[in-house]
Protein backbone atom coordinates (compact mmCIF):
# COMPACT_ATOMS: atom_id res chain seq x y z
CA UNK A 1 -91.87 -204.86 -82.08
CA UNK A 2 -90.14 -207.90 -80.22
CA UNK A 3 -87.26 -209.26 -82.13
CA UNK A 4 -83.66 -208.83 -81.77
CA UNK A 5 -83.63 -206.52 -79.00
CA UNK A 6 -80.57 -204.19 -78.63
CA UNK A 7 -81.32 -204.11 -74.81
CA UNK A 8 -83.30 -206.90 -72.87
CA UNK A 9 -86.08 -205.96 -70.62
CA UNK A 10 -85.42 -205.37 -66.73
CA UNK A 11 -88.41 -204.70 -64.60
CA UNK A 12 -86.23 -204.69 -61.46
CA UNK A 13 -88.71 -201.92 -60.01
CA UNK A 14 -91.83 -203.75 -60.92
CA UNK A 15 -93.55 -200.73 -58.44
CA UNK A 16 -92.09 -198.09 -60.88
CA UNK A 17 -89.32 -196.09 -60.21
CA UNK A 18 -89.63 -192.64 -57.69
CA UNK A 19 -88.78 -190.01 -60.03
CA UNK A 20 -87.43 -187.69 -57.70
CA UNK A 21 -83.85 -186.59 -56.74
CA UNK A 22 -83.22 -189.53 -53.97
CA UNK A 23 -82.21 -191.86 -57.31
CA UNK A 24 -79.70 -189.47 -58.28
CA UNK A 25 -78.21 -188.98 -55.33
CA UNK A 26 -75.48 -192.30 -55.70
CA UNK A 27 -74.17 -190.50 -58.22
CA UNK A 28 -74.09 -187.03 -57.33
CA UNK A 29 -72.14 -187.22 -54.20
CA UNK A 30 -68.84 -188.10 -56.13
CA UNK A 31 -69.46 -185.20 -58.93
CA UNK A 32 -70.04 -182.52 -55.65
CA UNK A 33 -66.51 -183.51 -54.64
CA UNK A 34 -64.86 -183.75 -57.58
CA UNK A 35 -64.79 -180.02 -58.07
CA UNK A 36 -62.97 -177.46 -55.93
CA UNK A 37 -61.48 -174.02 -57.01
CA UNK A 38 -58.52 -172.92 -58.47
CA UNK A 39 -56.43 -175.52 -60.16
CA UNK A 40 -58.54 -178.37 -59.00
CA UNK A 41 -61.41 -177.20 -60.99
CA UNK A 42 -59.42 -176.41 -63.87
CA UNK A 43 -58.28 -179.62 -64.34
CA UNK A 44 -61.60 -181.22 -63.87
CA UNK A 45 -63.20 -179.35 -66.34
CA UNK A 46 -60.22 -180.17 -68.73
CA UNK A 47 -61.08 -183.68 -68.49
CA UNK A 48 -64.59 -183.30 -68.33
CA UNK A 49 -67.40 -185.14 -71.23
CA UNK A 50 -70.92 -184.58 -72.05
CA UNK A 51 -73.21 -186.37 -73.93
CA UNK A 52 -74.18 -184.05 -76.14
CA UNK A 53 -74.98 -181.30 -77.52
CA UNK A 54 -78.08 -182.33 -79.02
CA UNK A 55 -79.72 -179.95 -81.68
CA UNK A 56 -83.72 -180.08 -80.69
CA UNK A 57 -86.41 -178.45 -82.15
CA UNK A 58 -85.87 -175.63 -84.38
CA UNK A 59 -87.95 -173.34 -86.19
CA UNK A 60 -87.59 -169.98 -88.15
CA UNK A 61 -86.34 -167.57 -85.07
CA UNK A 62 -86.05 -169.86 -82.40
CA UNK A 63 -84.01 -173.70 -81.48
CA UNK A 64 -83.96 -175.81 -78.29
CA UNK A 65 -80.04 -176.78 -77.33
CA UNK A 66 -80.00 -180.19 -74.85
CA UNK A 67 -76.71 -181.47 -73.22
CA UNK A 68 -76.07 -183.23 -70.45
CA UNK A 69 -72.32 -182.38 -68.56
CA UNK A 70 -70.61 -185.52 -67.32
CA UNK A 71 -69.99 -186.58 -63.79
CA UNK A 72 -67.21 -183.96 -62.82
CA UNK A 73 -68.97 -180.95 -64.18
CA UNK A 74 -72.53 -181.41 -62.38
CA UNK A 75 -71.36 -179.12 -59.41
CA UNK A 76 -71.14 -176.59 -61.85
CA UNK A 77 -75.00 -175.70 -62.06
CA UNK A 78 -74.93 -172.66 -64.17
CA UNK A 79 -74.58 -173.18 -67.87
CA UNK A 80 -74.35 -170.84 -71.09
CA UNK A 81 -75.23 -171.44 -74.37
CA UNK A 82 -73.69 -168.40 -76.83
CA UNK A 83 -74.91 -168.60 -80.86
CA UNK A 84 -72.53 -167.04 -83.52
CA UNK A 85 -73.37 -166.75 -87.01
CA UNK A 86 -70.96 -164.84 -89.39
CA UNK A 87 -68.49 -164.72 -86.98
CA UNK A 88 -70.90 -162.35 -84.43
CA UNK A 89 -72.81 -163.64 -81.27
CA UNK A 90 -76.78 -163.48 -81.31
CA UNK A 91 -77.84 -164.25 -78.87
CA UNK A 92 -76.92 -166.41 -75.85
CA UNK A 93 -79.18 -168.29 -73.26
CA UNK A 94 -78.63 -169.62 -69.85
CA UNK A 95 -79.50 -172.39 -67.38
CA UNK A 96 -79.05 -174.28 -64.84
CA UNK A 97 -78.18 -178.07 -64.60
CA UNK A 98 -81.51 -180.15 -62.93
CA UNK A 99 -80.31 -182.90 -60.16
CA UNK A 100 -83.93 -184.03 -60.55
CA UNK A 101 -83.82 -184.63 -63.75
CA UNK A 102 -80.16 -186.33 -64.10
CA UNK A 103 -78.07 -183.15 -64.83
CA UNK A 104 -79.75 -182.34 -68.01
CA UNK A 105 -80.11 -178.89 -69.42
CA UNK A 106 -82.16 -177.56 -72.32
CA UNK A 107 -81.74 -174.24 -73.81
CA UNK A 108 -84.43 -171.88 -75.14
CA UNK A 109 -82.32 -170.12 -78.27
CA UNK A 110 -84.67 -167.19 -79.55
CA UNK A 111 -84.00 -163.80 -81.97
CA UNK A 112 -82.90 -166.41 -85.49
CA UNK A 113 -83.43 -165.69 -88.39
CA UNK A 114 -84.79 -168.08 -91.57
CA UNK A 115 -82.73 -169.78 -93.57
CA UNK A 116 -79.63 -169.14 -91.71
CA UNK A 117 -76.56 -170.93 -90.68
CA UNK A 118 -75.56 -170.63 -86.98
CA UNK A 119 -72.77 -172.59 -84.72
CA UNK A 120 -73.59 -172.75 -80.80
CA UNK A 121 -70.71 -173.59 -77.55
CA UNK A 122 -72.32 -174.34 -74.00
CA UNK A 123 -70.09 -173.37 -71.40
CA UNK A 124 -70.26 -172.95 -67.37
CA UNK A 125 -71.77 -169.49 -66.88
CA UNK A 126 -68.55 -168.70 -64.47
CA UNK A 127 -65.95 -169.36 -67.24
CA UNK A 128 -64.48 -171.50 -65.46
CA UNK A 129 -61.42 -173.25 -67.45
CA UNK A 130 -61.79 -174.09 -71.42
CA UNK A 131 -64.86 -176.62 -71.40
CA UNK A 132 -67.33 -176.40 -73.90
CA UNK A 133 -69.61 -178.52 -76.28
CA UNK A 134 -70.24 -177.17 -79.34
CA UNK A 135 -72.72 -177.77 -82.25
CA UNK A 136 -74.28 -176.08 -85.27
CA UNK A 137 -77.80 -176.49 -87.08
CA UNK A 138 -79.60 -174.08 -89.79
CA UNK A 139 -83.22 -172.90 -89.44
CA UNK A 140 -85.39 -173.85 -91.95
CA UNK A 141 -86.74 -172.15 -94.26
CA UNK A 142 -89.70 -169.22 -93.69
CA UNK A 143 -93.03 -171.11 -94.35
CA UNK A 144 -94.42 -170.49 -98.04
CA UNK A 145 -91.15 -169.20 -99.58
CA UNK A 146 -90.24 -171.84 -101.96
CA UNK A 147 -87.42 -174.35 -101.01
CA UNK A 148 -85.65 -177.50 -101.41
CA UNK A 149 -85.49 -179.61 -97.91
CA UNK A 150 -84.83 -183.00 -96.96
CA UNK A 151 -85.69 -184.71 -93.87
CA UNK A 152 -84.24 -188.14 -92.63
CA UNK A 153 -86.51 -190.85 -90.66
CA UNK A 154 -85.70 -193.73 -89.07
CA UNK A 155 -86.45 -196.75 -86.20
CA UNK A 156 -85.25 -199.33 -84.34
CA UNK A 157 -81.68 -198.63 -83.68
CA UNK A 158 -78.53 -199.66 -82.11
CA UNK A 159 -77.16 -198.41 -79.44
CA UNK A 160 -73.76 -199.08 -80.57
CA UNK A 161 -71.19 -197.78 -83.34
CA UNK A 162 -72.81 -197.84 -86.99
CA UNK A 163 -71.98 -195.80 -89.94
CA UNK A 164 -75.76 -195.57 -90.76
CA UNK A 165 -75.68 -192.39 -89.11
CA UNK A 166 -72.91 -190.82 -91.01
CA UNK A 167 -74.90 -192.00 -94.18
CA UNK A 168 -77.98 -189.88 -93.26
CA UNK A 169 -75.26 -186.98 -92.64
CA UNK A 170 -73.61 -187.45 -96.05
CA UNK A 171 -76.89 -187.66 -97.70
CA UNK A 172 -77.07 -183.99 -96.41
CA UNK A 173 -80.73 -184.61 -94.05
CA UNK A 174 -81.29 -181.55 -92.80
CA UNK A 175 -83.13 -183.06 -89.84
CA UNK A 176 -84.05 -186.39 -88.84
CA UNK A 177 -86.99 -188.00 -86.67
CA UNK A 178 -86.43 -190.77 -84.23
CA UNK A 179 -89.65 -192.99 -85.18
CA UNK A 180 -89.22 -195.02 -82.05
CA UNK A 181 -87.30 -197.89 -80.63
CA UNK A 182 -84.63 -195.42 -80.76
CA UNK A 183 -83.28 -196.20 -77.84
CA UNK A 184 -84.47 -199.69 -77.03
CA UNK A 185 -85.26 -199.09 -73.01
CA UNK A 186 -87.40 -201.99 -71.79
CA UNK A 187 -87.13 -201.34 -68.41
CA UNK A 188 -89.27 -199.76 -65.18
CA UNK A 189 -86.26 -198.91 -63.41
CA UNK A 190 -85.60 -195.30 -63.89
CA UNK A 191 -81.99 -194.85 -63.14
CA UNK A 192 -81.47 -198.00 -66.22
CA UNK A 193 -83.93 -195.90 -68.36
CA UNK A 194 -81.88 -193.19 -68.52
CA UNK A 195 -78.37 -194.68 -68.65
CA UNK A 196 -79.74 -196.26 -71.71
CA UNK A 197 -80.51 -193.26 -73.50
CA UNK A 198 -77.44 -191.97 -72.47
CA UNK A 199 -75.51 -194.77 -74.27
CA UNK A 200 -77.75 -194.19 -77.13
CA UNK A 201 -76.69 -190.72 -77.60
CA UNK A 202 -73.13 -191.05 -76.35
CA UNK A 203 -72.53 -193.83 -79.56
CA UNK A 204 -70.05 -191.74 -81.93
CA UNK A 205 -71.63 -191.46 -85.24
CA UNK A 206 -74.91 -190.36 -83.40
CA UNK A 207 -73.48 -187.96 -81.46
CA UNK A 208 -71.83 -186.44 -84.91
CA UNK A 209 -75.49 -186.14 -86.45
CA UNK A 210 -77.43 -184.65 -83.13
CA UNK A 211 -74.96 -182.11 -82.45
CA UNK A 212 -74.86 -180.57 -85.99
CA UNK A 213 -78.78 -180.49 -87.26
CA UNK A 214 -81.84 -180.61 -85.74
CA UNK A 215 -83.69 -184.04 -84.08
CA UNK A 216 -87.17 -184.67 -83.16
CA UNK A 217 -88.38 -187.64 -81.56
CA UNK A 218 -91.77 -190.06 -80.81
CA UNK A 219 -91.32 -193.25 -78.90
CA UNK A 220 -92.71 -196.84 -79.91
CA UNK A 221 -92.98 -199.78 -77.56
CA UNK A 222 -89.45 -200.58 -76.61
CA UNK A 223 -88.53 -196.57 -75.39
CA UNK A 224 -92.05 -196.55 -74.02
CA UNK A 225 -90.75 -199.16 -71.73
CA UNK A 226 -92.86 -202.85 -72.92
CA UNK A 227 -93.17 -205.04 -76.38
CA UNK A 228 -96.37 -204.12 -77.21
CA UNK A 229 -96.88 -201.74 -74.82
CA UNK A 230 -100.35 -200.33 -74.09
CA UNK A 231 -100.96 -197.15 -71.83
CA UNK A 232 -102.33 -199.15 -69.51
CA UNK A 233 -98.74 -200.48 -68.60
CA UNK A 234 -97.85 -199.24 -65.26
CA UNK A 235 -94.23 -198.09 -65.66
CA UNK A 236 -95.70 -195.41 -68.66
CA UNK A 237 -95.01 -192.61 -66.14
CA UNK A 238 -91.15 -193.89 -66.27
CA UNK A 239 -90.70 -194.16 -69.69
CA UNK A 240 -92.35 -190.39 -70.10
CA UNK A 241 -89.84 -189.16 -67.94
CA UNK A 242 -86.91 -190.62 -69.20
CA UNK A 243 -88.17 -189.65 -73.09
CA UNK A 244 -88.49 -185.92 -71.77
CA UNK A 245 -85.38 -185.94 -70.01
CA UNK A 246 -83.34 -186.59 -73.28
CA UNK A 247 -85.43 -185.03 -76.16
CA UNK A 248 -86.22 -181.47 -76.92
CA UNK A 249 -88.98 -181.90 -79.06
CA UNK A 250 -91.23 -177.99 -79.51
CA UNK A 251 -93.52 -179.55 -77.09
CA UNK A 252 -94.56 -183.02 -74.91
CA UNK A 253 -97.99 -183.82 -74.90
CA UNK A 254 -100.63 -181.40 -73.76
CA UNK A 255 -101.35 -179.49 -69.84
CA UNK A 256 -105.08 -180.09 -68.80
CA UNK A 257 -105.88 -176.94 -70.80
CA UNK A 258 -105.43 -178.68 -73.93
CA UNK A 259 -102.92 -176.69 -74.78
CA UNK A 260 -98.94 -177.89 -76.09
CA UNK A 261 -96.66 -178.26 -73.27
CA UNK A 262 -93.80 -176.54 -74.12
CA UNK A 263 -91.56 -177.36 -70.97
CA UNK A 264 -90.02 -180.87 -70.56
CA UNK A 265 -91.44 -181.38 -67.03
CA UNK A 266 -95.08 -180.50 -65.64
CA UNK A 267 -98.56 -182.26 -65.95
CA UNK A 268 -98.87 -182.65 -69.10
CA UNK A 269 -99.77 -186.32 -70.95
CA UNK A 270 -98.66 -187.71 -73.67
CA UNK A 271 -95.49 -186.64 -75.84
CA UNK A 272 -97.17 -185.37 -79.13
CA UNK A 273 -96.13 -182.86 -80.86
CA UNK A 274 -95.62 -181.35 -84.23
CA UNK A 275 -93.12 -179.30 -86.71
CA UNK A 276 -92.40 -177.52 -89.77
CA UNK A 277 -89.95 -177.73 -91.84
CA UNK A 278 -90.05 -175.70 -95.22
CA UNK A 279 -92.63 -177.28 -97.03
CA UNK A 280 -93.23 -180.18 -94.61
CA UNK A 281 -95.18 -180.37 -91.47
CA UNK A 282 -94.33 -183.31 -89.13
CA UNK A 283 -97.27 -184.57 -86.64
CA UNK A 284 -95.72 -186.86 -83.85
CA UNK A 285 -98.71 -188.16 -83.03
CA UNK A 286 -98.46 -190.56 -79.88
CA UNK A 287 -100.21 -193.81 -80.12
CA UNK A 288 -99.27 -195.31 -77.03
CA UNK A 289 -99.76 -193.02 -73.89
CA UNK A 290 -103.85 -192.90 -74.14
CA UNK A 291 -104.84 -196.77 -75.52
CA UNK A 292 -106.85 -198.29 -73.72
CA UNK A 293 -107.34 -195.81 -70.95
CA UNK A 294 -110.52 -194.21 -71.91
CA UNK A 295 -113.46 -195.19 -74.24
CA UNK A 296 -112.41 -194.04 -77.72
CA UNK A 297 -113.63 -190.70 -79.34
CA UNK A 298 -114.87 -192.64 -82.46
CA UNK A 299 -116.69 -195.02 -81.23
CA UNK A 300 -117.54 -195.36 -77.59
CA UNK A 301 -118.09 -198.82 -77.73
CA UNK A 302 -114.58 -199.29 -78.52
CA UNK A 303 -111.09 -198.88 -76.90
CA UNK A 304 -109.52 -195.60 -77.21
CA UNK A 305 -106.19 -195.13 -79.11
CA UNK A 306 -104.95 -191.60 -79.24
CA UNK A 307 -107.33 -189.96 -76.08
CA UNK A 308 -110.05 -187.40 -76.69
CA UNK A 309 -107.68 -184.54 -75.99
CA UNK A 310 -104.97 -186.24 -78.70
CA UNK A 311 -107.75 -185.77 -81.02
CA UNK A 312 -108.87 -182.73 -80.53
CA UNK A 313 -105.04 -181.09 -81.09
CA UNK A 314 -104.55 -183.34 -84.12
CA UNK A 315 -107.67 -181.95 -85.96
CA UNK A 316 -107.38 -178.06 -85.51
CA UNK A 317 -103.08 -178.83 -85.95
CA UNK A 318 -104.01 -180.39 -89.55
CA UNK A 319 -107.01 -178.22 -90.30
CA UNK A 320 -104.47 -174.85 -89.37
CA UNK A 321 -101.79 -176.30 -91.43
CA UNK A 322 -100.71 -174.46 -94.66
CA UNK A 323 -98.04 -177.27 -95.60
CA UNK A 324 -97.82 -178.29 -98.89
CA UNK A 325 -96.87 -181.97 -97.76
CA UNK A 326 -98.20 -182.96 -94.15
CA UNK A 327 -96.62 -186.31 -92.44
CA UNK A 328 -98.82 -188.18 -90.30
CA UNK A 329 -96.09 -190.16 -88.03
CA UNK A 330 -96.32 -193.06 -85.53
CA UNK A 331 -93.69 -195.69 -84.23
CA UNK A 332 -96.54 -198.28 -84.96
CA UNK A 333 -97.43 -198.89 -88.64
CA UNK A 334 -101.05 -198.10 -89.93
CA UNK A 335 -102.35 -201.45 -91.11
CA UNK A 336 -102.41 -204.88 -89.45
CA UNK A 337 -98.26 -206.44 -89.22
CA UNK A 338 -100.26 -209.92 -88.80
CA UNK A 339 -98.75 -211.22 -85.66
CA UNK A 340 -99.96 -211.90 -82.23
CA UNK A 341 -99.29 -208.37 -81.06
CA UNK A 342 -101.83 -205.74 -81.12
CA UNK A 343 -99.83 -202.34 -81.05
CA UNK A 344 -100.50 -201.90 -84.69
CA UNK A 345 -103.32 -199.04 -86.03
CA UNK A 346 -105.29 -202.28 -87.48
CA UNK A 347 -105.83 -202.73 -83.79
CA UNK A 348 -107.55 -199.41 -83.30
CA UNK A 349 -109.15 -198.94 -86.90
CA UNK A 350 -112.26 -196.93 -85.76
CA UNK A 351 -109.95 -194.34 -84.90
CA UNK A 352 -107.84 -194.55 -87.98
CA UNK A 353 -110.77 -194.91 -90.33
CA UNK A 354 -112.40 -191.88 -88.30
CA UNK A 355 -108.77 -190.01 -88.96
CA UNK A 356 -109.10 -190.63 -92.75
CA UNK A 357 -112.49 -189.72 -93.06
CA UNK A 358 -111.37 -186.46 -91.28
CA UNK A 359 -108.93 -185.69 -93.77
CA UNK A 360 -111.04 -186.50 -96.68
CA UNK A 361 -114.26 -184.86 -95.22
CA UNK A 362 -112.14 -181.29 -94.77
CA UNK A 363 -109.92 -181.73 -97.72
CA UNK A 364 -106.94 -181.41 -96.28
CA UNK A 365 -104.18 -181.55 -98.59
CA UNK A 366 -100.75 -183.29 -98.73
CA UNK A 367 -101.28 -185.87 -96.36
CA UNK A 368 -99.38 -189.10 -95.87
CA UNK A 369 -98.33 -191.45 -93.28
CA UNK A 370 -94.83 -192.48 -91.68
CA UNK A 371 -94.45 -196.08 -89.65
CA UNK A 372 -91.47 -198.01 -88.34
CA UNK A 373 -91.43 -201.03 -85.64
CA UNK A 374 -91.66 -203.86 -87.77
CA UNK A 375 -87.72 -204.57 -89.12
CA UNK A 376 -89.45 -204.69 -92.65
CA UNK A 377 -89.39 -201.57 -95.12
CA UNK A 378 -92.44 -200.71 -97.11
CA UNK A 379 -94.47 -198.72 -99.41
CA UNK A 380 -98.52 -199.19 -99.43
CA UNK A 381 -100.42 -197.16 -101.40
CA UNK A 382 -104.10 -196.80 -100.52
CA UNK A 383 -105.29 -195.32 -103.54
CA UNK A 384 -108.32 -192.61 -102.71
CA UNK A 385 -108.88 -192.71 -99.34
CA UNK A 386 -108.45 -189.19 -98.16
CA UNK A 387 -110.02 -187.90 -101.30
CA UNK A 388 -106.64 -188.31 -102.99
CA UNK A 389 -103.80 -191.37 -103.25
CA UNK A 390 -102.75 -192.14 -99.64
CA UNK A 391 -99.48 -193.35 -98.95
CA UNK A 392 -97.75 -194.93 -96.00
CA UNK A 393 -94.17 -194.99 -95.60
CA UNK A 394 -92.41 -197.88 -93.24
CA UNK A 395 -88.98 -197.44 -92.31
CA UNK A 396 -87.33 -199.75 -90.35
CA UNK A 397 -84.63 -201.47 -88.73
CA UNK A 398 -82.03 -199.04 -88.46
CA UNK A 399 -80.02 -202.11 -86.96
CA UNK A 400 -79.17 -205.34 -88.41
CA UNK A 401 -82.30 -207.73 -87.61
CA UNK A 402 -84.79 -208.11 -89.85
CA UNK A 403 -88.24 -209.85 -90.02
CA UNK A 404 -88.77 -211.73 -92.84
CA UNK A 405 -92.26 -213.07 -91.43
CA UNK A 406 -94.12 -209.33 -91.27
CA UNK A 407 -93.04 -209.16 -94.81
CA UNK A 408 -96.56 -210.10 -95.08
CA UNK A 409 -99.07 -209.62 -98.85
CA UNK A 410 -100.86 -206.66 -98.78
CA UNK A 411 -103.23 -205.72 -102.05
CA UNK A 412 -102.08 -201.75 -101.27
CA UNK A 413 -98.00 -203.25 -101.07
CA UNK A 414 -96.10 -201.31 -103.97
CA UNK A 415 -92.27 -201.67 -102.52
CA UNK A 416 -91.20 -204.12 -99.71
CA UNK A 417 -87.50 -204.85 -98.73
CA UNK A 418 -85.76 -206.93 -96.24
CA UNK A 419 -82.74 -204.86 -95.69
CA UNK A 420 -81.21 -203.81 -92.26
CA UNK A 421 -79.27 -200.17 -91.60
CA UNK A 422 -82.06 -198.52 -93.75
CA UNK A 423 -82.99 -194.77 -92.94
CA UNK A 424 -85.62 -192.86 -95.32
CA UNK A 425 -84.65 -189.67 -97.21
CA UNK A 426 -87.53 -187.32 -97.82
CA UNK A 427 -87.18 -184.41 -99.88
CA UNK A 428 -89.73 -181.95 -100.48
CA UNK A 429 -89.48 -178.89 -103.47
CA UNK A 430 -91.59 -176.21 -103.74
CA UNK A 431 -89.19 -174.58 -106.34
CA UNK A 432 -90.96 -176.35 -108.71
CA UNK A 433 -94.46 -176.73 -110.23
CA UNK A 434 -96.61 -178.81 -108.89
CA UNK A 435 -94.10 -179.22 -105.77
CA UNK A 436 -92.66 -182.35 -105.47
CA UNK A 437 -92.16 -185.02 -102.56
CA UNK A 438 -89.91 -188.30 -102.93
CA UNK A 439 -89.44 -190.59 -100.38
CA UNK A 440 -86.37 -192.96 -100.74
CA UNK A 441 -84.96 -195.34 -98.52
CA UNK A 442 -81.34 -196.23 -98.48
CA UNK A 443 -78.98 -198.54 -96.49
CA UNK A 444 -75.42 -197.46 -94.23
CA UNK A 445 -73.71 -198.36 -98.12
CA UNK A 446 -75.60 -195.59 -99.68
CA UNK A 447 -77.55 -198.22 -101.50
CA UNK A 448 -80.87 -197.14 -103.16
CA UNK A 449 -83.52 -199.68 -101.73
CA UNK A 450 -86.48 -198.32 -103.34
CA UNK A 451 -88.70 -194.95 -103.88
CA UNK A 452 -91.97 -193.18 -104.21
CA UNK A 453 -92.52 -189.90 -106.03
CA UNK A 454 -96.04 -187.90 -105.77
CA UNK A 455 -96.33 -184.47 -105.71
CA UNK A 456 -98.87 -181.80 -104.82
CA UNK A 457 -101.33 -182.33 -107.94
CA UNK A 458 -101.48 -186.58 -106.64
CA UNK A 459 -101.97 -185.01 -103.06
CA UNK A 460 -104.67 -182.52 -103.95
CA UNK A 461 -107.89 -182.71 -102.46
CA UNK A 462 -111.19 -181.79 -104.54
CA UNK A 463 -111.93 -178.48 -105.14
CA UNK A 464 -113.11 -177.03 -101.59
């Protein structure tokens, strides 16, 4: 959604950036010389930054640990990453920094436990002076016991200081879900690509958040690289890499198996994925990569939104899903945001209408749907569409432009607010009968904007 960018676009490679290691290599000369032994090294490491940690996915036993060392530790290519909890280590995980992929580093954190508090420090793997990042993050819940969690969501941010992020820490989210246009990164040029996701996870209050809970991620237009981007934009392929070089989502996209592609780099497509969290499952569906490449699985006739092989992961992730409350989440919003762009799901409405019918048609419970993009905030209710009352939750700007002209009449509109540094707060119960889901959004002040509350008897399908 074009309006007060936080970046302006750049397409100073219109041919697309190479994404190999000759782009890196400006940069890496001066870190390769900047460390020596001894004393030297010491020192450097002493004065070395990261940006990072950043808490990834996690899930009952396992997390995924991202970093990226600054400039005078990248000679150092072996990392660790040890995991305490109750004052004992757990386990510990190593790797090694990728030139390739700009000196980041992900870590594959396995034997957790549910339910359980642990605190992380990444370190070189040679001990080499005092250097460390360090982080914590709990694992959810085990799936079906009951529980209390709360997930934050927002778009559209800044990439500079704002306290909206220590807000969504305060209002204790035990996770949160960048919807998109989080960076804005408008750009083909690779190397600017990632330097502005850097600066989007180097700002202070951010870093505080990602380092101490776990952060999932989907793109929207401006991080897939164009306003109003379409997948048949040609600089996709740098905007994919960029996205997978600072995220560490469970999986990116699918391999040509059709299978979830669990490491950041290979040939998968796409950057879908999904989570649970206690009594929520998150789908991160990806609107963007597959439209308008390919005829679409609804209706042949018709432009293709999500892809064939989108689809076919969505339906068997939703039909295998034992969730109580099941989030159906896209940068783009699902109805029509009545301007001249077209990356809204009005746009593609065989395939949304074909997505709903799928829901009702299995009755699949505890469904509802998650937009940002459009600086407005917003609660639609769609009354029986799946078989039960669909809602859609819009959250968005978490910066400070708003757009009073997509505050547009709707007949499903229940809430609608023009108010900037807005995040949503879900919280889902299963401690209680029927379980409960509320949905409130709230500004950098704390400030109660407006909420929904449903629960599993509203989100019930017919008897099956």
């Amino acid at each position: 959604m074009d309006g007060k960018r936080q970046t302006r676009q750049t397409d100073s490679d219109p041919q697309g950036a190479s994404l190999g290691r000759r782009q890196l290599m400006a940069g890496a000369g001066v870190s390769a010389l900047a460390l020596g032994a001894g004393k030297e090294a010491a020192a450097a490491f002493a004065e070395g930054k990261f940006t990072g940690p950043l808490v990834g996915h996690v899930d009952t036993n396992s997390a995924r640990v991202w970093v990226r060392p600054g400039t005078q530790l990248q000679s150092v290519r072996g990392w660790e990453c040890e995991v305490q909890s109750g004052g004992r280590v757990v386990t510990r995980a190593e790797a090694r920094l990728d030139p390739d992929h700009d000196y980041t580093v992900v870590f594959d954190l396995a034997g957790l436990t549910a339910d359980t508090a642990y605190r992380f420090a990444i370190s070189p793997s040679m001990k080499a002076g005092r250097v460390r990042a360090v982080g914590e993050f709990r694992t959810p819940p085990a799936a079906g016991d009951p529980a209390r969690v709360t997930l934050g969501v927002g778009s559209c941010a800044p990439s500079k200081p704002s306290h909206v992020w220590t807000r969504i820490v305060q209002e204790d989210c035990q996770g949160f879900i960048f919807l998109g246009d989080t960076p804005y990164v408008d750009t083909t040029d690779l190397s600017v690509a990632r330097e502005r996701h850097r600066t989007f996870l180097e700002q202070p209050e951010i870093a505080q958040m990602i380092a101490s809970r776990p952060c999932w991620g989907t793109w929207d237009d401006h991080d897939f690289g164009l306003n109003d981007g379409h997948g048949d934009f040609q600089g996709k392929h740098v905007g994919r890499l960029a996205f997978t070089e600072y995220r560490a989502n469970a999986s990116f996209g699918q391999d040509p198996t059709g299978r979830p592609q669990g490491e950041r780099f290979g040939p998968a497509r796409g950057i879908h994925t999904s989570f649970r969290w206690g009594p929520i499952e998150v789908f991160l569906i990806d609107p963007r990569w597959f439209s308008r490449t390919e005829a679409s699985w609804a209706d042949p006739t018709l432009p293709g939104c999500i892809g064939k092989a989108q689809w076919d992961w969505l339906r068997a992730s939703l039909k295998g899903s034992h969730a109580p409350f099941k989030a159906l989440a896209t940068g783009m919003i699902w109805d029509d945001k009545k301007n001249s762009e077209k990356d809204d799901w009005h746009t593609y409405a065989h395939e949304r209408d074909a997505i709903f019918d799928f829901i009702r048609d299995q009755k699949i419970d505890g469904c509802f749907l998650l937009g940002g993009d459009i600086h407005v905030s917003r609660a639609l209710n769609y009354g029986p569409r799946c078989g039960y009352d669909l809602w859609q939750f819009i959250v968005s700007p978490l910066h400070d432009s708003t757009i009073a002209s997509l505050d547009v009449p709707h007949p499903n509109l229940v809430h609608h607010a023009l108010e900037p540094h807005v995040f949503l707060k879900l919280v889902a119960d299963t401690t209680v009968q029927p379980a409960t889901l509320s949905a409130t959004w709230i500004n950098r002040d704390g400030k109660r904007i407006f909420q929904v509350e449903t629960n599993s008897d509203e989100l019930a399908a017919a008897a099956k």
